[in-house]
Protein backbone atom coordinates (compact mmCIF):
# COMPACT_ATOMS: atom_id res chain seq x y z
CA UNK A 1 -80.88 -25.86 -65.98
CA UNK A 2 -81.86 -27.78 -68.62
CA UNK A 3 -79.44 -30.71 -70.40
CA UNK A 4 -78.63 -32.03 -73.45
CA UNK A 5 -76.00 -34.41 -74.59
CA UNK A 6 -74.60 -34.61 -77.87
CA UNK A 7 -72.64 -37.46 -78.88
CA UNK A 8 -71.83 -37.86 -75.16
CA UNK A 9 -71.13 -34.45 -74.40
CA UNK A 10 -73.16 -33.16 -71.74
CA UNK A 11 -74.32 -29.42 -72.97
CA UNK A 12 -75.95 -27.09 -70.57
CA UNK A 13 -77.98 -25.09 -71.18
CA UNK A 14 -80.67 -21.59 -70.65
CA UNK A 15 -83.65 -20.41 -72.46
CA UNK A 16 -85.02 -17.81 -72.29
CA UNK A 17 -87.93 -15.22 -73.40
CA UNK A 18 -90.37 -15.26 -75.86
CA UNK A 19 -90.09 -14.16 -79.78
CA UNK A 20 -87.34 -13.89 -82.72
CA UNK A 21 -84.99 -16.61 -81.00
CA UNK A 22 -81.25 -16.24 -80.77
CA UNK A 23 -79.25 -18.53 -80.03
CA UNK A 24 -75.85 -16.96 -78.05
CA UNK A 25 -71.98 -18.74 -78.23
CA UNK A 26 -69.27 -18.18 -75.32
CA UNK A 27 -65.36 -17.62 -76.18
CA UNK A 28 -63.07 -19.22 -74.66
CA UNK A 29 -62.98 -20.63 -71.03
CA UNK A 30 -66.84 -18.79 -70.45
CA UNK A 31 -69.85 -20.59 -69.11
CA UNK A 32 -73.36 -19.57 -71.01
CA UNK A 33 -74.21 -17.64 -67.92
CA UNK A 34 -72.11 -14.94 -68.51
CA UNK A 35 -73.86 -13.70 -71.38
CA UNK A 36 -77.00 -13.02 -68.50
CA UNK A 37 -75.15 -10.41 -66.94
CA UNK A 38 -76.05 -8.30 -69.84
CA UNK A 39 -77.03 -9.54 -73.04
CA UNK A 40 -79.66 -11.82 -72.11
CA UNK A 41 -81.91 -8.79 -70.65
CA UNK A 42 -81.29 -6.40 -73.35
CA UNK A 43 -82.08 -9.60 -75.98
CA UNK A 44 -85.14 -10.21 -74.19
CA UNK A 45 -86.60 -6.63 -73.50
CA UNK A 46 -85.94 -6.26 -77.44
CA UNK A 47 -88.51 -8.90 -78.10
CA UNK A 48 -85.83 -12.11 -78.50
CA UNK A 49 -86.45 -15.36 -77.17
CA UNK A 50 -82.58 -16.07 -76.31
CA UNK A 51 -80.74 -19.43 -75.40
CA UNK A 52 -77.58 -19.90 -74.18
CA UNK A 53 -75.50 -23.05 -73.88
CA UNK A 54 -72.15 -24.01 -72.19
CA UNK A 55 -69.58 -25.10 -75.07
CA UNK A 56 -68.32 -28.65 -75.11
CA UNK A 57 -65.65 -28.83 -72.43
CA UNK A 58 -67.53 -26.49 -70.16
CA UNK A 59 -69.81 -29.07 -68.53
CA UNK A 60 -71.18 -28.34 -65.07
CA UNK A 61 -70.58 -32.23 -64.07
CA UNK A 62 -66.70 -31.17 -64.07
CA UNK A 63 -66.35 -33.25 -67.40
CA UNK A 64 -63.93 -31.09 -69.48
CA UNK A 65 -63.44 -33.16 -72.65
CA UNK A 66 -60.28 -33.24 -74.83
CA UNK A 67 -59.99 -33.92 -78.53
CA UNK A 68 -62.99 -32.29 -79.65
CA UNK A 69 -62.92 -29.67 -83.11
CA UNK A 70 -64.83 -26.65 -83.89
CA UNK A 71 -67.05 -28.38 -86.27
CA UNK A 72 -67.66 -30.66 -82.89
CA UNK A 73 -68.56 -27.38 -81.41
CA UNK A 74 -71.13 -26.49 -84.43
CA UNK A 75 -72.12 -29.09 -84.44
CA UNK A 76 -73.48 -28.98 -80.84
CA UNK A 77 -75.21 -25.57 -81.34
CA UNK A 78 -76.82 -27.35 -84.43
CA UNK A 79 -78.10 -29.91 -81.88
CA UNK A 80 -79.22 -27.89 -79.57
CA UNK A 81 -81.04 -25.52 -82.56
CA UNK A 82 -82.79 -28.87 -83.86
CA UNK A 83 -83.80 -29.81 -79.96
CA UNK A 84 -85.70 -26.87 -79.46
CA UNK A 85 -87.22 -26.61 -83.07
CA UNK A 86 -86.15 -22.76 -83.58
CA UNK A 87 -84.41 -22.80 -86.91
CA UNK A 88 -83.58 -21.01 -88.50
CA UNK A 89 -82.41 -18.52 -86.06
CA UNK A 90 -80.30 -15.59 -85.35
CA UNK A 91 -76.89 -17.02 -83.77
CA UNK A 92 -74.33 -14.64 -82.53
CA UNK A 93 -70.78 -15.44 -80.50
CA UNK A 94 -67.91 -13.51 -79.19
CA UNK A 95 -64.16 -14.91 -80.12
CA UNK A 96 -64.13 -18.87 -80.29
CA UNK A 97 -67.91 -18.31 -79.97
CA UNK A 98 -67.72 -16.23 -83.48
CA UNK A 99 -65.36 -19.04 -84.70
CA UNK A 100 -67.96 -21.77 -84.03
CA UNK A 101 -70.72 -19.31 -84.96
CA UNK A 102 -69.08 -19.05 -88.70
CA UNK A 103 -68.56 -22.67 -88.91
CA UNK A 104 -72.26 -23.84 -87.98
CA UNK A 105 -73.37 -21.05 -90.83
CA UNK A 106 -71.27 -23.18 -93.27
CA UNK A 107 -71.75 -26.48 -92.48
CA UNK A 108 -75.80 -25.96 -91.75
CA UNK A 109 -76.71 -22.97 -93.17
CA UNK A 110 -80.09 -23.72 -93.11
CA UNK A 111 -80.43 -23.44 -89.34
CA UNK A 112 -78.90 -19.86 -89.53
CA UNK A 113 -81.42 -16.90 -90.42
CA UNK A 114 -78.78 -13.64 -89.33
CA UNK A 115 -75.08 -13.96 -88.27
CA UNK A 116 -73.29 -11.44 -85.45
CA UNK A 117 -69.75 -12.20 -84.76
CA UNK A 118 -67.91 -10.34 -81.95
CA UNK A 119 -64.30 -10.26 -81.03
CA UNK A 120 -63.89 -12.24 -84.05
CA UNK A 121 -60.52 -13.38 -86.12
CA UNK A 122 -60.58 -15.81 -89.50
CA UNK A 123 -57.29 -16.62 -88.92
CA UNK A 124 -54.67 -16.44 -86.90
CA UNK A 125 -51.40 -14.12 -86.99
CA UNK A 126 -47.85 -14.72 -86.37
CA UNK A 127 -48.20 -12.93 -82.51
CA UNK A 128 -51.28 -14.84 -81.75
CA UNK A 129 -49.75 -18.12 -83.16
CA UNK A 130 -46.63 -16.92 -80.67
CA UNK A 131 -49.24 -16.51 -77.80
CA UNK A 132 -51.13 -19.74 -78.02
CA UNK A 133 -48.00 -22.28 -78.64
CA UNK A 134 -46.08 -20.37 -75.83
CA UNK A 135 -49.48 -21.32 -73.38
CA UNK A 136 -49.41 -24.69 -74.81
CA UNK A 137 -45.80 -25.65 -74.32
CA UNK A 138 -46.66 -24.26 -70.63
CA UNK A 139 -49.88 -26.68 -70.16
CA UNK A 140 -47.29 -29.46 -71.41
CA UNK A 141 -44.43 -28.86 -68.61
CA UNK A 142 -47.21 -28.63 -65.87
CA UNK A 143 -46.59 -25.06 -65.07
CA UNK A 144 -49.70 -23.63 -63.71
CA UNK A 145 -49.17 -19.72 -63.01
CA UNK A 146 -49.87 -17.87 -60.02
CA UNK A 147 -53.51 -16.91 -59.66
CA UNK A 148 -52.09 -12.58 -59.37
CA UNK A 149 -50.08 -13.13 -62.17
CA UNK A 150 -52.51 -14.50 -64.50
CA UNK A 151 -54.85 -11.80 -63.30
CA UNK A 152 -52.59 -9.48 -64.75
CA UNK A 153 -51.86 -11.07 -68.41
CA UNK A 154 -55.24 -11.49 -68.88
CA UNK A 155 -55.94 -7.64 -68.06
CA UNK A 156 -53.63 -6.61 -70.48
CA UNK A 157 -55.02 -9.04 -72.63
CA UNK A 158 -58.54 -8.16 -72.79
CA UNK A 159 -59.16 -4.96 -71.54
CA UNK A 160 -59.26 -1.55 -72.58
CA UNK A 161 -57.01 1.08 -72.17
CA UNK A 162 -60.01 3.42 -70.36
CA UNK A 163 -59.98 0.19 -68.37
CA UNK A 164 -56.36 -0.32 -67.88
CA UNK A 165 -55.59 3.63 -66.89
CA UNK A 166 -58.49 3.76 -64.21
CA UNK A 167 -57.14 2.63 -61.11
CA UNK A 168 -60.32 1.56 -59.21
CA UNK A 169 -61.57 0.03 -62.40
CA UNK A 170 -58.38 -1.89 -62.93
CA UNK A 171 -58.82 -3.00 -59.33
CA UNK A 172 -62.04 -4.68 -59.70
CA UNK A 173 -61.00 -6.36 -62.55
CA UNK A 174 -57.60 -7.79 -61.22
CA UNK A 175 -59.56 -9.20 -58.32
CA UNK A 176 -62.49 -10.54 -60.71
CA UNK A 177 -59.94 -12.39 -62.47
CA UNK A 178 -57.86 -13.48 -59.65
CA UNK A 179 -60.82 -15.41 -58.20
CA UNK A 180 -62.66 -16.54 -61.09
CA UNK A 181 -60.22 -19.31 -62.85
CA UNK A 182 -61.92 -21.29 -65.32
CA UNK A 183 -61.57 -24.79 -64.73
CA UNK A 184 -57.96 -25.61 -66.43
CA UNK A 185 -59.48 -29.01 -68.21
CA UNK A 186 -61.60 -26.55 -69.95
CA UNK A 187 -58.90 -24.16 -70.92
CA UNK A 188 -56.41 -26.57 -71.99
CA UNK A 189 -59.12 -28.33 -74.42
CA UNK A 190 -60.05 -25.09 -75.77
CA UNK A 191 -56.56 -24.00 -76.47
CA UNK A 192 -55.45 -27.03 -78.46
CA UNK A 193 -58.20 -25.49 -81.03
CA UNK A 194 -55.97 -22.89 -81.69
CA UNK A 195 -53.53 -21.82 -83.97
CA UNK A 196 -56.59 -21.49 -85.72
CA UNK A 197 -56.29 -21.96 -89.82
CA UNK A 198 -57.24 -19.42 -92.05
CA UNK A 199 -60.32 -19.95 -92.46
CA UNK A 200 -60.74 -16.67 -95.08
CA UNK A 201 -61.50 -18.20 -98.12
CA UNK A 202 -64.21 -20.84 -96.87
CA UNK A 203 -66.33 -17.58 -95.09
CA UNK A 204 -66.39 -16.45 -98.75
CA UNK A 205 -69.58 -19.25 -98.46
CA UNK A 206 -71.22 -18.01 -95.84
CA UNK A 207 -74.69 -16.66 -97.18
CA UNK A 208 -76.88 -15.58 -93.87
CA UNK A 209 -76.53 -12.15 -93.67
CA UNK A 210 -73.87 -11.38 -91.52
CA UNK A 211 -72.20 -7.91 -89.21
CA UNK A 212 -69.20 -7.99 -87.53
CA UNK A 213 -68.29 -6.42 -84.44
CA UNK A 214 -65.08 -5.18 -83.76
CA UNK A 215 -63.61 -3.69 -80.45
CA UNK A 216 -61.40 -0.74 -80.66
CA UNK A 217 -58.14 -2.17 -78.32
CA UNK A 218 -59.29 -5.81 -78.55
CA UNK A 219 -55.74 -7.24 -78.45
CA UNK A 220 -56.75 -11.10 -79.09
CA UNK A 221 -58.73 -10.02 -81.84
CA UNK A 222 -57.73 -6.42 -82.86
CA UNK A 223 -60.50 -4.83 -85.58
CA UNK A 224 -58.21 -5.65 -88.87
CA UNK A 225 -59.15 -9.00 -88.21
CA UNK A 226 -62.55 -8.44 -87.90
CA UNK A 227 -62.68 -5.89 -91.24
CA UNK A 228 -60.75 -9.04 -92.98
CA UNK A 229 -63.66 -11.54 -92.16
CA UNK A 230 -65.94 -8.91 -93.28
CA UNK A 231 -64.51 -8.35 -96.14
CA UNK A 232 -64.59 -12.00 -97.33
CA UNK A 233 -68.06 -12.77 -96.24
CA UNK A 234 -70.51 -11.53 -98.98
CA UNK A 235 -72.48 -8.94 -98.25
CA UNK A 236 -71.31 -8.24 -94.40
CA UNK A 237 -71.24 -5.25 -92.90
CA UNK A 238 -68.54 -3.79 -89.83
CA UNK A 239 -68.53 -1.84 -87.34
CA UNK A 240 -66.00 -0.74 -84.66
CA UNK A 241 -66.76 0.14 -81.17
CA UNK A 242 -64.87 2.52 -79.06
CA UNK A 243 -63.67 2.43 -75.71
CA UNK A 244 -63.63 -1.64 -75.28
CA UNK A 245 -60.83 -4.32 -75.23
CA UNK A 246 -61.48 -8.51 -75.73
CA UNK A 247 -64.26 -8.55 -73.32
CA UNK A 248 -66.20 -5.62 -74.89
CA UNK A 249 -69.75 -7.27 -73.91
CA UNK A 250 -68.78 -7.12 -70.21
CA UNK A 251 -66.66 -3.70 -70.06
CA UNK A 252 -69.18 -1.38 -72.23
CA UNK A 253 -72.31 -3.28 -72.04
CA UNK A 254 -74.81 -0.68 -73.02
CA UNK A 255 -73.02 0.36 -76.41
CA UNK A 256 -72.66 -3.54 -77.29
CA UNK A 257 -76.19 -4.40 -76.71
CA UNK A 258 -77.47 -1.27 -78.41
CA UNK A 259 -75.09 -2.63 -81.98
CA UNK A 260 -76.07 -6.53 -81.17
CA UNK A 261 -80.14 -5.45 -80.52
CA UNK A 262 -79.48 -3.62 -84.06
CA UNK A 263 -77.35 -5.89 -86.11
CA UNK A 264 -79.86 -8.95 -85.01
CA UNK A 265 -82.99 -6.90 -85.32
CA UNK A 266 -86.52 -8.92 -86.19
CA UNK A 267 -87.77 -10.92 -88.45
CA UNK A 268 -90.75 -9.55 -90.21
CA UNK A 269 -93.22 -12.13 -88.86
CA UNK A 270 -92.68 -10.75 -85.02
CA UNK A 271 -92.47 -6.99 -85.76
């Protein structure tokens, strides 16, 4: 996999295809590998060349990072852009992805040709802000949770109800989580970027033409968030889909790469 390091962060990272290029952003806790599963194909069979890159923190040498910002985070993905010469481009993320996605289209707009932001929030609420200090003051007394029980707040966290109601699907999901912790270094990092600000007002700059996607029972980012972000970004257009909780791209793949294929679509030159 190829490497780059930015200001001594080591940032891993995929690219692939040939074509419009688009560049992908993981939420919290996820590698850049993830997005293969699904996204990555569909991207590519749609005529996208499509990178991917493992956020600061997420570094395969085990080197989780601390004290680094979103704009650090942009300003990664703006590194990585300028490396392989392919701005400006079509960059899309999913929940601190989207976040970091927003911020790079402020800060260096002229890398950033279309916007898609999934799973998205511009600010946090007063149950979110709840959620996050309440994980935080755990990190700080050393409590790490048992690896069933976390598989269980993070179902009803991020899944659907279709998902949540289906016992065999449930299953396979309480077992995915169960055995796939994220390294905690990484998860700790990434959660001291949150409360997150309201960052409302400042999308009201964003100019690259922009479409967010909401999930219907997202309940980390729940679709009035998404319509708010919309509705402050000039221009942007919404759109909710059914049937999908936080981790939409993964539980309803098909319907999500159908709306990301059409929201990113191609630029004239590669029709």
């Amino acid at each position: 996999m190829p490497v780059l390091f930015n200001e001594g962060f080591r940032l891993d990272y995929q690219d692939t295809g040939t074509g419009a290029p688009v560049v992908l952003v993981m939420g919290s806790g996820g590698s850049g590998s993830v997005w293969h599963l699904h996204q990555v194909p569909a991207l590519v069979a749609a005529g996208h060349r499509v990178v991917t890159l493992d956020n600061r923190g997420v570094a395969q040498d085990g080197s989780g990072g601390a004290g680094f910002t979103v704009a650090d985070m942009a300003g990664d993905v703006a590194a990585l852009i300028e490396h392989l010469g392919i701005g400006p481009c079509a960059v899309a993320g999913t929940s601190l992805g989207a976040r970091v996605a927003a911020e790079l289209a402020l800060t260096r707009p002229e890398l950033v040709r279309r916007l898609v932001l999934m799973a998205a929030r511009g600010r946090s609420d007063a149950l979110s802000t709840a959620m996050v200090l309440a994980e935080q003051e755990l990190d700080e007394l050393g409590i790490e949770l048992p690896a069933r029980y976390r598989a269980v707040v993070q179902a009803l966290q991020q899944l659907s109800r279709q998902v949540l109601t289906d016992d065999t699907r449930a299953t396979d999901w309480l077992d995915l989580f169960e055995l796939s912790e994220p390294a905690r270094a990484t998860v700790r990092a990434q959660r001291r970027l949150y409360p997150m600000p309201d960052r409302l007002a400042a999308y009201r700059a964003i100019r690259a033409p922009t479409h967010v996607i909401a999930f219907a029972d997202d309940m980390l980012a729940p679709p009035v968030r998404g319509r708010e972000i919309a509705a402050a970004v000039p221009g942007a257009t919404f759109e909710v889909i059914d049937g999908c909780g936080h981790l939409g791209y993964l539980e309803e793949p098909e319907t999500v790469n159908a709306a990301l294929v059409a929201a990113l679509g191609l630029p004239p030159a590669v029709v």
